[in-house]
N, C-alpha and C. Protein backbone atom coordinates (compact mmCIF):
# COMPACT_ATOMS: atom_id res chain seq x y z
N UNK A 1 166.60 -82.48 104.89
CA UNK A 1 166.24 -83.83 104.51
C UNK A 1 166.58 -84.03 103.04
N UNK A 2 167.38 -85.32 102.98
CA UNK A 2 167.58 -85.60 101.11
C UNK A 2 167.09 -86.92 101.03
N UNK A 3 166.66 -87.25 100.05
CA UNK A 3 166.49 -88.90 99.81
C UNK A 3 167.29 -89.11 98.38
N UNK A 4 166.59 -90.32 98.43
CA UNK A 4 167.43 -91.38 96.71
C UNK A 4 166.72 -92.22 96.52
N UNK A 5 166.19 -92.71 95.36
CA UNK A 5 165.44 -93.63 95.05
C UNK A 5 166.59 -94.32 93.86
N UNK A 6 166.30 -95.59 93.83
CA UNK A 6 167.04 -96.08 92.87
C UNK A 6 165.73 -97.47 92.21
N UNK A 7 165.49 -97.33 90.94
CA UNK A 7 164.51 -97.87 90.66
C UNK A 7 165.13 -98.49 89.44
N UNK A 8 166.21 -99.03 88.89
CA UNK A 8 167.07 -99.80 88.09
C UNK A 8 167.40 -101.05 88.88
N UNK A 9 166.47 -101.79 88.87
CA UNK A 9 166.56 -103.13 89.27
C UNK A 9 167.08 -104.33 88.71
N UNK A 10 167.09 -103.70 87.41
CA UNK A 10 168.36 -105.06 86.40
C UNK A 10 169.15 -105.73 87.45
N UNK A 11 169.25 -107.15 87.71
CA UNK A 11 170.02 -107.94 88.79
C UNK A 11 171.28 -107.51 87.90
N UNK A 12 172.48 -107.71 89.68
CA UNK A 12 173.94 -107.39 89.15
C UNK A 12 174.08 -108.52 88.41
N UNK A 13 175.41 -108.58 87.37
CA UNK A 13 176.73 -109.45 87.10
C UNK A 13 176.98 -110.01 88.88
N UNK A 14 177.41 -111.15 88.78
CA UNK A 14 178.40 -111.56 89.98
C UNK A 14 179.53 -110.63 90.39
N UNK A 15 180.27 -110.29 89.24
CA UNK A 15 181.12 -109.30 89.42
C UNK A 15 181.29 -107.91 89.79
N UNK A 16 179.86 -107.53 89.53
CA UNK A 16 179.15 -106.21 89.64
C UNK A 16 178.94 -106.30 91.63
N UNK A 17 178.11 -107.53 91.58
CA UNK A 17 178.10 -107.53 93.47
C UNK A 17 178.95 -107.86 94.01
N UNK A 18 179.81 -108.20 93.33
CA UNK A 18 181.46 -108.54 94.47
C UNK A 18 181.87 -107.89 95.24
N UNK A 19 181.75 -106.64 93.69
CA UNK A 19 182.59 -105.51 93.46
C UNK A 19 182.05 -104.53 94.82
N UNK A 20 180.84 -104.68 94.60
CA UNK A 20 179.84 -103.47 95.46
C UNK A 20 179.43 -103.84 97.17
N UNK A 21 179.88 -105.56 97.51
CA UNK A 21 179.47 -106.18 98.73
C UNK A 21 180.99 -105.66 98.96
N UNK A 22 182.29 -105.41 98.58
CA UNK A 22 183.53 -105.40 98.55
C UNK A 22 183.75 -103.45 99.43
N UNK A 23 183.01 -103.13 98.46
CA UNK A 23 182.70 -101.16 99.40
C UNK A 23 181.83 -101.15 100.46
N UNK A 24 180.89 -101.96 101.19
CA UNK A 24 180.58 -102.04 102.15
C UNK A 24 181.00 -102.16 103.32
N UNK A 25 180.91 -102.04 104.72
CA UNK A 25 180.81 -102.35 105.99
C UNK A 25 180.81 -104.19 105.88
N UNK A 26 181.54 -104.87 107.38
CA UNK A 26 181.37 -106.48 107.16
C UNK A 26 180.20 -106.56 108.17
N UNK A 27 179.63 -105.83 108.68
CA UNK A 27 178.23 -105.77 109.07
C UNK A 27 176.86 -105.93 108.05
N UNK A 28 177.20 -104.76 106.84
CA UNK A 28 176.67 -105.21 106.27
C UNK A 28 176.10 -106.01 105.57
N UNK A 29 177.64 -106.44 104.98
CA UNK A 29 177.93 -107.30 104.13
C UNK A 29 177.58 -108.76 104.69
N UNK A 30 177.77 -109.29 105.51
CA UNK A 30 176.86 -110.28 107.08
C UNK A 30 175.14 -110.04 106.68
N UNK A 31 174.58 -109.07 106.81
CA UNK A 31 173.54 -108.89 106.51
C UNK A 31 172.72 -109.23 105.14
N UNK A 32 173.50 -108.37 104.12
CA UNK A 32 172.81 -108.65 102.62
C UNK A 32 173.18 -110.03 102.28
N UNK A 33 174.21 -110.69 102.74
CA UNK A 33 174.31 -112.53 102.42
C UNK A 33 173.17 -113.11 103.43
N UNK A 34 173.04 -112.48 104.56
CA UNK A 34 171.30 -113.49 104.85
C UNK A 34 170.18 -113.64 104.27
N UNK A 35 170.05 -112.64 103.26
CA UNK A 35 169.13 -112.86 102.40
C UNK A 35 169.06 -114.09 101.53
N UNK A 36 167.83 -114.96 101.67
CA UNK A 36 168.05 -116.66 100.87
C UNK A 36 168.18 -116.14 99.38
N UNK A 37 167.43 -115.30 98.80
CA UNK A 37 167.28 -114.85 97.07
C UNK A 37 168.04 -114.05 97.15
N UNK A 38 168.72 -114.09 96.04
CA UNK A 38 169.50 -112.81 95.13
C UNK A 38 168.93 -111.63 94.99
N UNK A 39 167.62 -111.84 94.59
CA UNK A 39 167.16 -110.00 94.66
C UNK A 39 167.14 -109.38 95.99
N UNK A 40 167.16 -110.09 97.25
CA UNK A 40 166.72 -109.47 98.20
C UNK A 40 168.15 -109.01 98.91
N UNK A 41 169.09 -110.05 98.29
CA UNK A 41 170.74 -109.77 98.71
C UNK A 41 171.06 -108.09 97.92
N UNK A 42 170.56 -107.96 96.75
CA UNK A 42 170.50 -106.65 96.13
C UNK A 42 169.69 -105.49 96.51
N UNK A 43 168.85 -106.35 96.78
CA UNK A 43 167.86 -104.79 96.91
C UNK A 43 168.57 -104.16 98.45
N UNK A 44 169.10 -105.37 99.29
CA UNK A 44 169.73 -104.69 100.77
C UNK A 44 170.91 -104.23 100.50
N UNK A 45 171.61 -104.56 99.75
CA UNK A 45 172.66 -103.94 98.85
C UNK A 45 173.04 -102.60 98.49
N UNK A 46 171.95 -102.34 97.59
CA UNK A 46 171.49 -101.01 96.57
C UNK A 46 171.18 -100.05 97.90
N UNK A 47 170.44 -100.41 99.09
CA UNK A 47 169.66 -99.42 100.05
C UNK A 47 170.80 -98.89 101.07
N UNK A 48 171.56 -99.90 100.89
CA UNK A 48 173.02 -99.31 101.86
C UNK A 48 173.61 -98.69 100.72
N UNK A 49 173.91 -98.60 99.75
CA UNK A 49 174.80 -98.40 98.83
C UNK A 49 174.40 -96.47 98.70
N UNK A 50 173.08 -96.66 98.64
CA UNK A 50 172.06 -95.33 98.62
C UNK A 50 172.48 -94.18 99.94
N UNK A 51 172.84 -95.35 101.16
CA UNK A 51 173.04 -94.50 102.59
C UNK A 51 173.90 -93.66 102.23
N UNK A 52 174.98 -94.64 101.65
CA UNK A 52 176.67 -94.60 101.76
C UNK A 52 177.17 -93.48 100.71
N UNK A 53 176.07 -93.04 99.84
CA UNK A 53 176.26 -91.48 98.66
C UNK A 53 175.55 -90.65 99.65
N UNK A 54 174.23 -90.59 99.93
CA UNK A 54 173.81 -89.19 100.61
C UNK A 54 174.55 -89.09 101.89
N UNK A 55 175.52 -90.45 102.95
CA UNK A 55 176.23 -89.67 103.51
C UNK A 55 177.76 -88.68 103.22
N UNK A 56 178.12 -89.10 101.80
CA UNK A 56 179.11 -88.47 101.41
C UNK A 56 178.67 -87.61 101.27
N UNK A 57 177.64 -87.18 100.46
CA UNK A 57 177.03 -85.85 99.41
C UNK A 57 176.72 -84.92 100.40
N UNK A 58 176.16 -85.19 101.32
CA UNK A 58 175.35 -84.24 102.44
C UNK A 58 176.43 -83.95 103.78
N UNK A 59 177.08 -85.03 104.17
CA UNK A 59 177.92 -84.80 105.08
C UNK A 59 179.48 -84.96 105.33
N UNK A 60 179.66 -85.51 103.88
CA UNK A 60 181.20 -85.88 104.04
C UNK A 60 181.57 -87.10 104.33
N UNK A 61 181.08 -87.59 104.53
CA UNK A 61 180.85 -89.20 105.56
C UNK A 61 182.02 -89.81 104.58
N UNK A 62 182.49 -90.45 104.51
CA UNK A 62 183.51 -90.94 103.19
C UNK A 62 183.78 -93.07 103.79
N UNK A 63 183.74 -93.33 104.79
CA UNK A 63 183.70 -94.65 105.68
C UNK A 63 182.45 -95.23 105.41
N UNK A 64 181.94 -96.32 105.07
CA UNK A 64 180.96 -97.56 105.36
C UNK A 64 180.37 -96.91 106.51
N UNK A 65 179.22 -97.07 106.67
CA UNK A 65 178.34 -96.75 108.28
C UNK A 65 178.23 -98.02 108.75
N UNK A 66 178.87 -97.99 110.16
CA UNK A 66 177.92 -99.14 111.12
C UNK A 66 176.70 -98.77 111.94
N UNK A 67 176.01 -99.88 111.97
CA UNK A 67 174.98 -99.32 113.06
C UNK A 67 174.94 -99.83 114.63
N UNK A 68 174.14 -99.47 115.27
CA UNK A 68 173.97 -100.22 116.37
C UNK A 68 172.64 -99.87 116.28
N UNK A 69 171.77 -100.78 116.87
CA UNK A 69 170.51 -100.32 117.42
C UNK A 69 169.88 -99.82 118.54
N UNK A 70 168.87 -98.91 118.87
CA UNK A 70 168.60 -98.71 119.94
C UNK A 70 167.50 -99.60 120.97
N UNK A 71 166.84 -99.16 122.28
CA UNK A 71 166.66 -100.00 122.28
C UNK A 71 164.86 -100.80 121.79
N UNK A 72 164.87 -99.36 121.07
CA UNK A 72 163.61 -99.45 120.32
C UNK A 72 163.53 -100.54 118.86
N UNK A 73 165.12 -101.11 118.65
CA UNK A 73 164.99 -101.98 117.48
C UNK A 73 165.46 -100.67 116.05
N UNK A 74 165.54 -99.16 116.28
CA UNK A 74 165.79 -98.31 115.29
C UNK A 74 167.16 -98.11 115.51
N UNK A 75 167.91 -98.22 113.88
CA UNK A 75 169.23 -97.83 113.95
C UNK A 75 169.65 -96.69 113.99
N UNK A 76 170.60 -96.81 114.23
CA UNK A 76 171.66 -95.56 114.31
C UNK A 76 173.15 -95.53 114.22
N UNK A 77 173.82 -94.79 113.61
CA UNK A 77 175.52 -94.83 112.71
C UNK A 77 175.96 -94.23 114.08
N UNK A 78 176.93 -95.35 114.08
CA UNK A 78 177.79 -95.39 115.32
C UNK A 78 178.71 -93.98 114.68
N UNK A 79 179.14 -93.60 115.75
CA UNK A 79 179.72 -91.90 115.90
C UNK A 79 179.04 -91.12 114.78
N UNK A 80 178.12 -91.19 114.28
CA UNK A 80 177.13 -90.09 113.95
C UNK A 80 175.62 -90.48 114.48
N UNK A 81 175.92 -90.19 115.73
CA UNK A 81 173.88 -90.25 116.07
C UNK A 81 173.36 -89.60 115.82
N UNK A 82 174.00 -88.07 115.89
CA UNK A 82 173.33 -87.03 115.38
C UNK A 82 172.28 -87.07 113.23
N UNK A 83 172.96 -88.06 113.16
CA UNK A 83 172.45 -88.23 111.51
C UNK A 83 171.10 -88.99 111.82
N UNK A 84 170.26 -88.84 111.30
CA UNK A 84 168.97 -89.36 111.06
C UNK A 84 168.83 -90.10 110.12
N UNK A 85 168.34 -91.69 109.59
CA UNK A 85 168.41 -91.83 108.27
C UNK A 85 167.06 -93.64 107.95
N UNK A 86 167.37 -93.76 107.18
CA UNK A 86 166.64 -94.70 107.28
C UNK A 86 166.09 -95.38 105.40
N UNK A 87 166.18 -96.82 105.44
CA UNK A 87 166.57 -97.35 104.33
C UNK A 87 164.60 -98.19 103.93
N UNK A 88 164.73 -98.53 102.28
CA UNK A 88 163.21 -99.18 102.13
C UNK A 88 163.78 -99.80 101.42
N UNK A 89 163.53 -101.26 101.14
CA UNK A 89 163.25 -101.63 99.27
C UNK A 89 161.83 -102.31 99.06
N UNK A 90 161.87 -103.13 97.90
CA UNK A 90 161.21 -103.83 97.25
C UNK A 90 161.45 -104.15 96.15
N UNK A 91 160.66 -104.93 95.46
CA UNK A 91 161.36 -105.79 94.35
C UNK A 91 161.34 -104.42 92.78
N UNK A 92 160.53 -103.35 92.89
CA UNK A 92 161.09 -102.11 91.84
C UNK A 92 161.81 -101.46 92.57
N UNK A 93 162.21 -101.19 93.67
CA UNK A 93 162.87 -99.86 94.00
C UNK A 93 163.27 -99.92 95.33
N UNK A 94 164.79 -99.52 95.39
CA UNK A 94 165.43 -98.83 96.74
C UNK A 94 165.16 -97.46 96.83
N UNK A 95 164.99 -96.92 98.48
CA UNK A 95 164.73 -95.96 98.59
C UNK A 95 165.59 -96.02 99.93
N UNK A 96 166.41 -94.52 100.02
CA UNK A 96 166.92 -94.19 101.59
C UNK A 96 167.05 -92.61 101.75
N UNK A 97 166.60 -92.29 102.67
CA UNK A 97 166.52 -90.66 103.44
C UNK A 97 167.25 -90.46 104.62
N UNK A 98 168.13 -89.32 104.78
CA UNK A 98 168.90 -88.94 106.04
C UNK A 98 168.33 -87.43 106.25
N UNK A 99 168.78 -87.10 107.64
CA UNK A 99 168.18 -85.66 108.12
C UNK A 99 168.72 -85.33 108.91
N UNK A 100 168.36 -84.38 109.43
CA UNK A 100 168.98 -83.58 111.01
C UNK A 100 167.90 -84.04 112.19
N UNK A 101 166.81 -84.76 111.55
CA UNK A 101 165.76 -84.76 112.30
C UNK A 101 165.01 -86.43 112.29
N UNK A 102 164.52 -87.01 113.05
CA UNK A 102 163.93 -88.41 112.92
C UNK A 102 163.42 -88.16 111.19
N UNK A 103 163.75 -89.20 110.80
CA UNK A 103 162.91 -89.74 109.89
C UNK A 103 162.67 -91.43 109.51
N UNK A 104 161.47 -91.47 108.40
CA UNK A 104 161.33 -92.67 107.75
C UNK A 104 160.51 -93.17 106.78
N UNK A 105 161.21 -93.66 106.22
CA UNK A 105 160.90 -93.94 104.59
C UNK A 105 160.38 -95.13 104.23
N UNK A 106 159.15 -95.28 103.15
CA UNK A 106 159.19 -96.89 102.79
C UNK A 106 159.19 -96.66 101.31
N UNK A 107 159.23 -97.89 100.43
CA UNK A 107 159.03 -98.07 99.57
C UNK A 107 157.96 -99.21 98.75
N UNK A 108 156.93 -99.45 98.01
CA UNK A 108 156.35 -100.28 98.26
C UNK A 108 155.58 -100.69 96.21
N UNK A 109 155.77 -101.75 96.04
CA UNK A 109 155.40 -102.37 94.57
C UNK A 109 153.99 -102.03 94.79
N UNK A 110 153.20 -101.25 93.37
CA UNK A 110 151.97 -101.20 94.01
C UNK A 110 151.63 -102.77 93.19
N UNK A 111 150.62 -103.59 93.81
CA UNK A 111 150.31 -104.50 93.65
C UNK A 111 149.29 -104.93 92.01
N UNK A 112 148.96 -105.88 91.58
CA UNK A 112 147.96 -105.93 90.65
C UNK A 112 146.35 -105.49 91.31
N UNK A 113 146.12 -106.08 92.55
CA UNK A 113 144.96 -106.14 92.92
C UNK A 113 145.45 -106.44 94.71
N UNK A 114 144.36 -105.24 95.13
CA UNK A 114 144.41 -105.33 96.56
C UNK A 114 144.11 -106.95 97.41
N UNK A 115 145.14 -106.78 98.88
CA UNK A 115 144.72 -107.85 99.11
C UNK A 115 144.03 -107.94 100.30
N UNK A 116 142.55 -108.30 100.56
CA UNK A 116 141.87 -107.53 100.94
C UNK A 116 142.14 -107.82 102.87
N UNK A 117 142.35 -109.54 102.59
CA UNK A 117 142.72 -109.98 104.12
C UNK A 117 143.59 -108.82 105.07
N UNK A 118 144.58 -108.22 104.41
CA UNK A 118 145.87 -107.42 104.88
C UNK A 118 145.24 -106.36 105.01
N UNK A 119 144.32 -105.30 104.07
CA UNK A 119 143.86 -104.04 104.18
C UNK A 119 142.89 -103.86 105.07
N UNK A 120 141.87 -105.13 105.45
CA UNK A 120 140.84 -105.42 106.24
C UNK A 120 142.24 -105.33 107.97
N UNK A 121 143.05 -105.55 107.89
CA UNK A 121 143.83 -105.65 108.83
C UNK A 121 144.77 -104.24 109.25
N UNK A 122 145.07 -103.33 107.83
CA UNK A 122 145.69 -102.18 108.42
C UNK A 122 145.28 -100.84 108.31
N UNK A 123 144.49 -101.12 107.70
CA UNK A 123 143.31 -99.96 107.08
C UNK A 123 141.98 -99.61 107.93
N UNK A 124 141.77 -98.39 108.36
CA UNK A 124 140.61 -98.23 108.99
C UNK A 124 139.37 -97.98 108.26
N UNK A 125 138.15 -97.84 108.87
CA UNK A 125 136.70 -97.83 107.55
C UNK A 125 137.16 -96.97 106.59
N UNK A 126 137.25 -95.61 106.90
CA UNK A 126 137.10 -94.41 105.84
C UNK A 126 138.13 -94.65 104.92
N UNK A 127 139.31 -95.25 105.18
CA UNK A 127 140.31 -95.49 104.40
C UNK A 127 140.11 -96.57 103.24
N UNK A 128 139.14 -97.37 103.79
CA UNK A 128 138.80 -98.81 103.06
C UNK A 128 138.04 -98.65 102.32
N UNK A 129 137.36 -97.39 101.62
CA UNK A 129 136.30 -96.76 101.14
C UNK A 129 136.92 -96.77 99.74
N UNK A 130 136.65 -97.58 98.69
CA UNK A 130 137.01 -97.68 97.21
C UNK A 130 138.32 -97.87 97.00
N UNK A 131 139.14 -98.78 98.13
CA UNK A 131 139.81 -98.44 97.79
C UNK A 131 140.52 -99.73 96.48
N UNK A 132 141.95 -98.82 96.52
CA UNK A 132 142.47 -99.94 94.87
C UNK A 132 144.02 -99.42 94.92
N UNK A 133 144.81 -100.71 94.08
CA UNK A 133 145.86 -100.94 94.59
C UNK A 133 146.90 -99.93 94.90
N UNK A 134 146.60 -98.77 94.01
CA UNK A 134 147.37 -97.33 94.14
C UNK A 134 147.13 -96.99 95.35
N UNK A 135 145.84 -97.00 95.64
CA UNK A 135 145.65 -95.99 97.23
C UNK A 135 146.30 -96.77 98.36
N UNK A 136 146.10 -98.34 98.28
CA UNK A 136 146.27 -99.37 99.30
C UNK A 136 148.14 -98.95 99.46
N UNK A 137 148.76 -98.94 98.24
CA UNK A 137 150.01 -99.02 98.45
C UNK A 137 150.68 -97.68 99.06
N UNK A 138 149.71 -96.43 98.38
CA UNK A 138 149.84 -95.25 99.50
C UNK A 138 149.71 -95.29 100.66
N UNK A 139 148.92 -95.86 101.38
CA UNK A 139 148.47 -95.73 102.79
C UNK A 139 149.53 -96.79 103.59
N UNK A 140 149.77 -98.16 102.82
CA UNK A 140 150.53 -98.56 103.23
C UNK A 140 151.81 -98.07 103.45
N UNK A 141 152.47 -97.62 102.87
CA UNK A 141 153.46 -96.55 102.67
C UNK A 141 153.54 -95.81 103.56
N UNK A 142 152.28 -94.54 103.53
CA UNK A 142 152.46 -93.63 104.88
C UNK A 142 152.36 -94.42 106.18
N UNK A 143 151.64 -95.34 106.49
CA UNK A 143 151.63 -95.87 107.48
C UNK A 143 153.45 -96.59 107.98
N UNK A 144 153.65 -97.52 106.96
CA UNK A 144 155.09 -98.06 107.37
C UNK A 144 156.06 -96.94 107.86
N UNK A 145 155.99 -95.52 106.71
CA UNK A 145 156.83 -94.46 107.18
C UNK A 145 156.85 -93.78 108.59
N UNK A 146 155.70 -93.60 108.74
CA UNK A 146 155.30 -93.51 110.51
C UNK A 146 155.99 -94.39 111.22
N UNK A 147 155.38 -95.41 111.61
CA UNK A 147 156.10 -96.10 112.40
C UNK A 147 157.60 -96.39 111.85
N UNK A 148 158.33 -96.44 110.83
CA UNK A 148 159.70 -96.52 111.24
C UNK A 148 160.39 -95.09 111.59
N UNK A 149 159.62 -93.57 110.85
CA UNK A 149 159.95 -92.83 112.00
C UNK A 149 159.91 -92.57 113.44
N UNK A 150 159.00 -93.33 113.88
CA UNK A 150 158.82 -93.25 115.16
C UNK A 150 159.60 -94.56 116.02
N UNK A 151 159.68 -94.99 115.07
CA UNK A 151 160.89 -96.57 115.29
C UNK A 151 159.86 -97.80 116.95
N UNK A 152 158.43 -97.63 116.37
CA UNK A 152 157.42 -98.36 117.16
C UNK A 152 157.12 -99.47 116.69
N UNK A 153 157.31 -100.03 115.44
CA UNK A 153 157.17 -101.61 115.26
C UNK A 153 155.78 -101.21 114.74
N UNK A 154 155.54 -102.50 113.99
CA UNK A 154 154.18 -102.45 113.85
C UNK A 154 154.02 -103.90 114.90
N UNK A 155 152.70 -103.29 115.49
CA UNK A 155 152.68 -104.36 116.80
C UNK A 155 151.17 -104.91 116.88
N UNK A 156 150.37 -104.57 115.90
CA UNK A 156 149.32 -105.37 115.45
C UNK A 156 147.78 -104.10 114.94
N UNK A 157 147.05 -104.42 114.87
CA UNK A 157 145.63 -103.79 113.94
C UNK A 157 145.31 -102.53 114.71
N UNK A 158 145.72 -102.81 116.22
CA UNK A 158 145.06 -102.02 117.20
C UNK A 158 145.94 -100.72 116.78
N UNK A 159 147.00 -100.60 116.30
CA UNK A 159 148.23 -99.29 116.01
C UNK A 159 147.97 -99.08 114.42
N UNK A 160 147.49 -99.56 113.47
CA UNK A 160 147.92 -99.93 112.24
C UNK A 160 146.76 -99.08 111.81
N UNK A 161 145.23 -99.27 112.02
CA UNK A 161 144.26 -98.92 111.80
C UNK A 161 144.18 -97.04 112.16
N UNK A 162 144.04 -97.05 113.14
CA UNK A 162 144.13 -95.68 113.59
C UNK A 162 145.32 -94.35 112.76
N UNK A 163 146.48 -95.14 112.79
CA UNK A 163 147.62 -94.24 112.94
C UNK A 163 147.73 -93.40 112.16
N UNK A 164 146.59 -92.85 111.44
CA UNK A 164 146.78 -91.97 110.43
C UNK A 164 146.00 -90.69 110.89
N UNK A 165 144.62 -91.06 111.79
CA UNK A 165 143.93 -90.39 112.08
C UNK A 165 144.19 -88.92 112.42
N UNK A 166 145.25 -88.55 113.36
CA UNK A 166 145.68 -87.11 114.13
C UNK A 166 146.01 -86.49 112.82
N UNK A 167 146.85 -87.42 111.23
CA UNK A 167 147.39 -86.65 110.11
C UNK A 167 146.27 -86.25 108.94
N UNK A 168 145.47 -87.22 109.03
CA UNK A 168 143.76 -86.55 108.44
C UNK A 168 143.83 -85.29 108.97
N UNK A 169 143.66 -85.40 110.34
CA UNK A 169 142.72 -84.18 111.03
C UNK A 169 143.46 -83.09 111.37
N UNK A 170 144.87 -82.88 110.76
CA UNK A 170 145.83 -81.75 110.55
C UNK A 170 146.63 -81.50 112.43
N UNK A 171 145.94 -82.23 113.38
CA UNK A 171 146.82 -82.55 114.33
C UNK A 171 148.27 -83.23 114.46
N UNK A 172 148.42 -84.01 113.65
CA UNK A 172 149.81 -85.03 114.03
C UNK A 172 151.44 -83.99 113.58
N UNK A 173 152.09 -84.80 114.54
CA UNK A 173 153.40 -84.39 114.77
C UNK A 173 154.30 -84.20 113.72
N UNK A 174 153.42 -85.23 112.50
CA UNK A 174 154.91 -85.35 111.33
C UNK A 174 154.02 -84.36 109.95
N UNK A 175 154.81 -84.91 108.81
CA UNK A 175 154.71 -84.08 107.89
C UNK A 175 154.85 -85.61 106.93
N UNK A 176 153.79 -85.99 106.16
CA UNK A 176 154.31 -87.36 105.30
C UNK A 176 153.98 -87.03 104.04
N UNK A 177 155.48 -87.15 102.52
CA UNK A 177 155.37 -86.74 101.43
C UNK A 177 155.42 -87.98 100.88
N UNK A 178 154.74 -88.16 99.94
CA UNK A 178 153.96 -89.41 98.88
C UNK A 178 154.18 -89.26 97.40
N UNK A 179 154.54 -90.04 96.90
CA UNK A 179 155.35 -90.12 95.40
C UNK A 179 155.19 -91.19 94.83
N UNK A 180 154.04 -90.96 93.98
CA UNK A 180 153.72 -92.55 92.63
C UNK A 180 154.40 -92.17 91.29
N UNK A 181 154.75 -93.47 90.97
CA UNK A 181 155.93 -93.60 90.59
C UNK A 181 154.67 -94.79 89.10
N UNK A 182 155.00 -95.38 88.63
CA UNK A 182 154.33 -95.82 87.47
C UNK A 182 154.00 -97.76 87.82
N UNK A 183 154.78 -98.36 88.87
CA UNK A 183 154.86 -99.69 89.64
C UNK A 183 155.03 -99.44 91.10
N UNK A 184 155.87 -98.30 91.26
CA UNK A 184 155.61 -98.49 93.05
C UNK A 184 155.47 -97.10 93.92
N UNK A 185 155.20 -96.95 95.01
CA UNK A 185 155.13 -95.75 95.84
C UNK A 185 156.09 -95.94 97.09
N UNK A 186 156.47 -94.00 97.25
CA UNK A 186 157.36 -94.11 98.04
C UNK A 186 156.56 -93.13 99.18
N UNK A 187 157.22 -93.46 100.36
CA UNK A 187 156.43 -92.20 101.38
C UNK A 187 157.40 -91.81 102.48
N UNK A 188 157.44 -90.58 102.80
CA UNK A 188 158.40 -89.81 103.68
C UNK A 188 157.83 -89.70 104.85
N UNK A 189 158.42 -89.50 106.06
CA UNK A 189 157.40 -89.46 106.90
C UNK A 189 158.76 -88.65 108.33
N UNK A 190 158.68 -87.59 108.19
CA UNK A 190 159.03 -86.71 108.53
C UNK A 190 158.77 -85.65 110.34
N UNK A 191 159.72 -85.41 111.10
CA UNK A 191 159.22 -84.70 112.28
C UNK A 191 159.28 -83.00 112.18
């Protein structure tokens, strides 16, 4: 497993994203122009851009990746299924991880102040216990990483609340590594 974080969010020059929508896939490139804002055209940008080095660095990969999806909604690089990988942003930081093995990654701004409607919604009691915006954005984190390793959607409170429980209690299947960062957190979430 390798990841990349890229946390230099200075918006491009025009010329700078031309340049860089120009080394992409036209899949992609289809994609990061649906974004209505500019940062979000970048930050989807930067997270492919992130794929497109750790697949050189790690595998040689030297081509744009396409994906297809499965039919779980999780991608996968057409003639490399065997690659595992999976992309995050937010408005501090891109983050993307590849493997030999499922994985999935998020990335997440920790906030000024929790918001409590949302945590009351993905957070179970013991978790909700003091908590504050560092921890909220951890848990959020491990939680998102789960489910996009497991490529299950988040499909409402009834999955969201629980899903941590088996990894408390040293039962669960994965392995999830957590990294605060000084504005945002990242979380691995590993088989």
């Amino acid at each position: 497993m390798r990841y990349l974080i890229d946390d230099n969010m200075t918006p491009m020059t025009e010329e700078q994203f031309k340049d860089c929508l120009s080394r992409v896939s036209a899949q992609r490139r289809e994609k990061v122009l649906k974004y209505k804002f500019a940062s979000g055209r970048e930050q989807s940008l930067r997270a492919y851009m992130l794929l497109q080095q750790l697949l050189k660095e790690e595998y040689g990969i030297t081509e744009p990746p396409v994906f297809r999806e499965l039919e779980n909604g999780k991608p996968v690089i057409i003639g490399h299924e065997d690659i595992h990988f999976n992309m995050s942003h937010c408005k501090n930081a891109v983050a993307c991880a590849v493997s030999d093995k499922p994985i999935g990654i998020d990335v997440e701004r920790i906030q000024d102040k929790v918001n409590e409607s949302l945590a009351q919604y993905v957070l179970n009691e013991k978790e909700l216990e003091d908590i504050t915006p560092l921890k909220f954005a951890r848990l959020w984190t491990m939680k998102e990483a789960v489910v996009k390793l497991t490529g299950r959607g988040i499909t409402g409170k009834e999955q969201l609340r629980p899903l941590l429980n088996d990894y408390y209690n040293g039962k669960s299947p994965w392995q999830i590594i957590t990294k605060d960062f000084p504005d945002y957190v990242v979380a691995i979430a590993m088989t």
